[in-house]
Protein backbone atom coordinates (compact mmCIF):
# COMPACT_ATOMS: atom_id res chain seq x y z
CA UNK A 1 69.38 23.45 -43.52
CA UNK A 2 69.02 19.67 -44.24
CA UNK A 3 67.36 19.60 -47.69
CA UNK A 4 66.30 16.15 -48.44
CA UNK A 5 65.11 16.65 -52.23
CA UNK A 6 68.83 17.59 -53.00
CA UNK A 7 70.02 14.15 -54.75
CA UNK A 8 66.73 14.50 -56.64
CA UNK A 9 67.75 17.63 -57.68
CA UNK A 10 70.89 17.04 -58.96
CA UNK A 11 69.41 13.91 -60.66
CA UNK A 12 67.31 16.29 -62.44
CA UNK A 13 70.09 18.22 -63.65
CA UNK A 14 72.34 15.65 -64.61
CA UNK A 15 69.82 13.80 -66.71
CA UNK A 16 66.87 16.52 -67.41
CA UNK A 17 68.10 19.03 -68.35
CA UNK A 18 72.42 18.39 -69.18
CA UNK A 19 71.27 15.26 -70.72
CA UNK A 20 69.89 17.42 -73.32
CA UNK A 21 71.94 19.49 -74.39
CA UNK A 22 71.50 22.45 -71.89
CA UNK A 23 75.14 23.32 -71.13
CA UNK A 24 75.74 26.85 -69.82
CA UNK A 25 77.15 25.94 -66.26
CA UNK A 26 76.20 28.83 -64.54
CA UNK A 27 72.52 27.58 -65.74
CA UNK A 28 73.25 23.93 -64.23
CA UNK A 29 74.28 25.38 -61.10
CA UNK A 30 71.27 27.78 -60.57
CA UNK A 31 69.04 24.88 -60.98
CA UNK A 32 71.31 22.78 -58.63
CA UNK A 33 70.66 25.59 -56.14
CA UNK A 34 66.63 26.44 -56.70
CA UNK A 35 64.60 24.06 -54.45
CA UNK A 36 61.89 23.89 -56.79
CA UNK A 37 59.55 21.79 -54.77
CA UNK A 38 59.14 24.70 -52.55
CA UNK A 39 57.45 26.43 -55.79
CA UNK A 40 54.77 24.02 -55.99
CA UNK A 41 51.81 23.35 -53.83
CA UNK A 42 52.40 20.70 -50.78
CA UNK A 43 50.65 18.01 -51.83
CA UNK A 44 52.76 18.06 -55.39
CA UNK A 45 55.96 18.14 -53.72
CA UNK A 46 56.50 14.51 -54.10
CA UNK A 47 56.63 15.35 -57.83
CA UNK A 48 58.48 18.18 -58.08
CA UNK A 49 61.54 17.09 -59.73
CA UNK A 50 59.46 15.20 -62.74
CA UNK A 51 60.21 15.68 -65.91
CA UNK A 52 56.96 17.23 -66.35
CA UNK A 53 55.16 20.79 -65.74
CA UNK A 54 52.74 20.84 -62.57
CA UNK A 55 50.07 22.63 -61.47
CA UNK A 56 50.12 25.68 -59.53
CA UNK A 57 45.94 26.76 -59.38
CA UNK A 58 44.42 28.87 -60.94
CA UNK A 59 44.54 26.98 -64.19
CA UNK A 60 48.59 27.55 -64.81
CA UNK A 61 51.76 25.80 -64.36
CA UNK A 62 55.11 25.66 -63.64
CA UNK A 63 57.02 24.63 -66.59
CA UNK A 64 58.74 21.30 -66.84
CA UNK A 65 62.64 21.59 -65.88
CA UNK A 66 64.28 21.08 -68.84
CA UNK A 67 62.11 24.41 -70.07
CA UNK A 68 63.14 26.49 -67.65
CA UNK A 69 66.44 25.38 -68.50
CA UNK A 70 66.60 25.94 -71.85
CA UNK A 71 64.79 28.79 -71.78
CA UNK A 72 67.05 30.58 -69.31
CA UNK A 73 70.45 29.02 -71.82
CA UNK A 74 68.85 31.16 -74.71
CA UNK A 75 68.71 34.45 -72.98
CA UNK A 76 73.01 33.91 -72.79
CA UNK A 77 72.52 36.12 -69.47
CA UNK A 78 75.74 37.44 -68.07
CA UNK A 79 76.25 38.75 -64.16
CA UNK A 80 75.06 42.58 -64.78
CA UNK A 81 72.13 42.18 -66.74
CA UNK A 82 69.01 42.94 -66.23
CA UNK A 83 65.89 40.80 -67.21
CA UNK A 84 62.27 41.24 -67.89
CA UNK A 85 60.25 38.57 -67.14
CA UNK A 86 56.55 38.56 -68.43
CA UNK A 87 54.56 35.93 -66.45
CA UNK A 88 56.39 34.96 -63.57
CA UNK A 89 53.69 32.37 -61.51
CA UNK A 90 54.64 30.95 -58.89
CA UNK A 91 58.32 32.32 -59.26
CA UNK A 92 60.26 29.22 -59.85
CA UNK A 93 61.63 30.59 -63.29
CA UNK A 94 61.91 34.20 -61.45
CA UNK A 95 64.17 32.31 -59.09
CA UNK A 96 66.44 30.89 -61.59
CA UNK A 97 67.20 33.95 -63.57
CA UNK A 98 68.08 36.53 -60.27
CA UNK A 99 70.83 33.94 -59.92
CA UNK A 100 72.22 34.33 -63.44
CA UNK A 101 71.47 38.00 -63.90
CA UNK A 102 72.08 41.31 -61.49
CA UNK A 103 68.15 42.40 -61.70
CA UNK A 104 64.23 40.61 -62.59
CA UNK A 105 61.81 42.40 -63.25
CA UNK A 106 58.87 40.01 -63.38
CA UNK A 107 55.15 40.21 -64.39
CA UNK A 108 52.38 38.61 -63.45
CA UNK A 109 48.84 39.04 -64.50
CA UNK A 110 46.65 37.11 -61.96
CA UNK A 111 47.26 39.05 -58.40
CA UNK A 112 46.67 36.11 -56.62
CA UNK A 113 50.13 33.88 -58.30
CA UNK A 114 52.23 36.96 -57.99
CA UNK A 115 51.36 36.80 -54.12
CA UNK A 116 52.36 33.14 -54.09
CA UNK A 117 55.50 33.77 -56.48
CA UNK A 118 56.54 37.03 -53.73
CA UNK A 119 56.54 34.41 -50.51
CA UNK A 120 58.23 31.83 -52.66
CA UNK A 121 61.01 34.64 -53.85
CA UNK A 122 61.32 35.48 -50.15
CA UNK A 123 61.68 32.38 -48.91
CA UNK A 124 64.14 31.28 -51.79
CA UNK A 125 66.39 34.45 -50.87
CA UNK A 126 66.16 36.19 -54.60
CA UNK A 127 66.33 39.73 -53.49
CA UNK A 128 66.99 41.63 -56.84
CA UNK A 129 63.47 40.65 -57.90
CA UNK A 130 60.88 43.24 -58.42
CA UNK A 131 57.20 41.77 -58.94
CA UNK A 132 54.10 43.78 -59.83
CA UNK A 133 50.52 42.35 -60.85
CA UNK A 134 50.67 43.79 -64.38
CA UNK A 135 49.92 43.42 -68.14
CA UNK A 136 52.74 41.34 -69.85
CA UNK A 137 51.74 42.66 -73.09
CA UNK A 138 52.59 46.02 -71.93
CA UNK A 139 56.35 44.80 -70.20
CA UNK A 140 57.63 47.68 -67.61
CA UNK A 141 58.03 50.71 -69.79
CA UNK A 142 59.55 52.89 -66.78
CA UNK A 143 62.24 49.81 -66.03
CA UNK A 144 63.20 49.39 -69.84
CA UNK A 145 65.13 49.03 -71.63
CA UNK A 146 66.19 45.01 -70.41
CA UNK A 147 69.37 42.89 -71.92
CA UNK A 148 66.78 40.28 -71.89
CA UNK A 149 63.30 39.51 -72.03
CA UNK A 150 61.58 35.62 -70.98
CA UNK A 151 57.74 35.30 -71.73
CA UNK A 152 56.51 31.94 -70.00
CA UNK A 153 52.88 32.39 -72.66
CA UNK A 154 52.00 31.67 -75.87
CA UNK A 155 51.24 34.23 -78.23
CA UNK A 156 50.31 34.25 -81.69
CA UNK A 157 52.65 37.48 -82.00
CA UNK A 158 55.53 39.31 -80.58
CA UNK A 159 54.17 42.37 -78.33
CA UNK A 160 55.48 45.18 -80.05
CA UNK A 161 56.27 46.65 -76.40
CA UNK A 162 58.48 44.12 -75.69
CA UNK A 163 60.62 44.08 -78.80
CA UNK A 164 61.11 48.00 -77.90
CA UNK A 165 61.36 47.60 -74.71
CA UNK A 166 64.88 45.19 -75.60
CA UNK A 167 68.35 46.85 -75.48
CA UNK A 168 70.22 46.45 -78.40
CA UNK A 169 72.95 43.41 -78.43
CA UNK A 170 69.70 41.62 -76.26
CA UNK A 171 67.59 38.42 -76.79
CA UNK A 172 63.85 37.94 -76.36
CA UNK A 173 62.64 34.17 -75.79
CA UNK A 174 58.89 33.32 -76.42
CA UNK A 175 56.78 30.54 -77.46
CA UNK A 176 55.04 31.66 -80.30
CA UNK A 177 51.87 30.23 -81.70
CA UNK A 178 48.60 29.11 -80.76
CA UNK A 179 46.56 26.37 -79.00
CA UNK A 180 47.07 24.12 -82.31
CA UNK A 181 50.74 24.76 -81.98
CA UNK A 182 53.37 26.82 -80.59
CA UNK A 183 57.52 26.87 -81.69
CA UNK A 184 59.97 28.66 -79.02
CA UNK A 185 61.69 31.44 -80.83
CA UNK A 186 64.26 33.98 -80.10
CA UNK A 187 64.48 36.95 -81.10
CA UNK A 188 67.96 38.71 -81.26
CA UNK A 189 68.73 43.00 -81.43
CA UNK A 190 71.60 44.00 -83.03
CA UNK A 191 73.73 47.04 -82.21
CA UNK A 192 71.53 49.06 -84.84
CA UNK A 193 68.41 47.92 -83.53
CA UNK A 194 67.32 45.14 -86.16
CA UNK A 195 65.83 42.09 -85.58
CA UNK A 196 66.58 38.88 -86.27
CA UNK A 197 64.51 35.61 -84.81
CA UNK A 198 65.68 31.75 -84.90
CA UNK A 199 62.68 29.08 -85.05
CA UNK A 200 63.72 26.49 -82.12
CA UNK A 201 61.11 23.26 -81.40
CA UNK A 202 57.81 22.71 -80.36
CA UNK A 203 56.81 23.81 -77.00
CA UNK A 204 53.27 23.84 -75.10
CA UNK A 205 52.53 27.17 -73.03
CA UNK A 206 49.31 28.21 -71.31
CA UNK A 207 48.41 31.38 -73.51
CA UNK A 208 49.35 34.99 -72.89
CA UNK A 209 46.68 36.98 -72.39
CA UNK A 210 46.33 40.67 -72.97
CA UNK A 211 44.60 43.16 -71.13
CA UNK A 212 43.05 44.41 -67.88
CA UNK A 213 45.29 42.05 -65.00
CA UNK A 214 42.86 40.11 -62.19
């Protein structure tokens, strides 16, 4: 199918997201490959490939390229892995990572985006995605443990239920922090099952929020 947002796409890529500094090429080529204006509503389609996040309702986003890109670089996903995502909204991310990774197992918390992110995963093809309406806090004790775990919220904290939930020799990317500032950290497991996290930049994330899903 004739996709007319392709050189866009690629312009995005080459100057986005390569431009700085993103480099794993299985990465570049997932993002070559995700139409992402089919993740946002129709009447932002002419901006999809900004360098900016968008709106998506219900007061949330879809991150801004480059994020997603560097975001999905940190997690160093290989072809058999399997990934918990913890708020997946409209699925663009979701989309990106069941091309680098052999499973996704993706949260969302408001019932109404995980609807939206399921026909976008359909329509995108991504069938080793499983999505459930579901506390992020809480991860997907029954799936775990994960080689890698992606939370697209701000918390002040770590869950402790995801840090468990990680297999050792696997990497958990968050932004941590508050309205007043957030920094994107990873944390790394070792073999043993010790932690070790890495302070990366500022970042700007809706916040996660705990509890009962809607």
């Amino acid at each position: 199918m004739d996709d007319p947002f392709a050189p866009e796409r690629n312009r995005m890529v080459q100057w986005q997201i390569e431009g700085r500094g993103v480099r794993d090429p299985r990465v570049l080529q997932a993002m070559r490959e995700v139409r992402r204006h089919e993740f946002v509503p129709e009447v932002a389609r002419a901006l999809a490939y900004r360098d900016c996040p968008l709106a998506i309702g219900f007061g949330q986003t879809i991150s801004q390229p480059y994020i997603v890109g560097w975001m999905s670089e940190l997690l160093e996903l290989q072809p058999g892995h399997r990934v918990l995502e913890v708020g997946a909204g409209c699925g663009y991310q979701t989309a990106v990572l069941a091309r680098l990774c052999a499973e996704v197992f993706a949260l969302e918390r408001l019932d109404a985006l995980t609807q939206m992110a399921r026909a976008n995963l359909e329509r995108a093809g991504a069938a080793n995605v499983q999505l459930r309406t579901g506390d992020g806090c809480l991860g997907w004790p029954e799936e775990a443990p994960f080689d890698a775990v992606l939370v697209a919220a701000a918390s002040p904290m770590i869950p402790r239920a995801l840090i468990e939930q990680l297999a050792p020799g696997g990497r958990l990317v968050i932004p941590l922090g508050s309205s007043e500032g957030q920094v994107m950290t990873r944390l790394s497991k070792d073999e043993q099952g010790e932690t070790t996290r890495e302070y990366l930049g500022e970042v700007a994330f809706v916040p996660l929020i705990p509890g009962e899903p809607g």
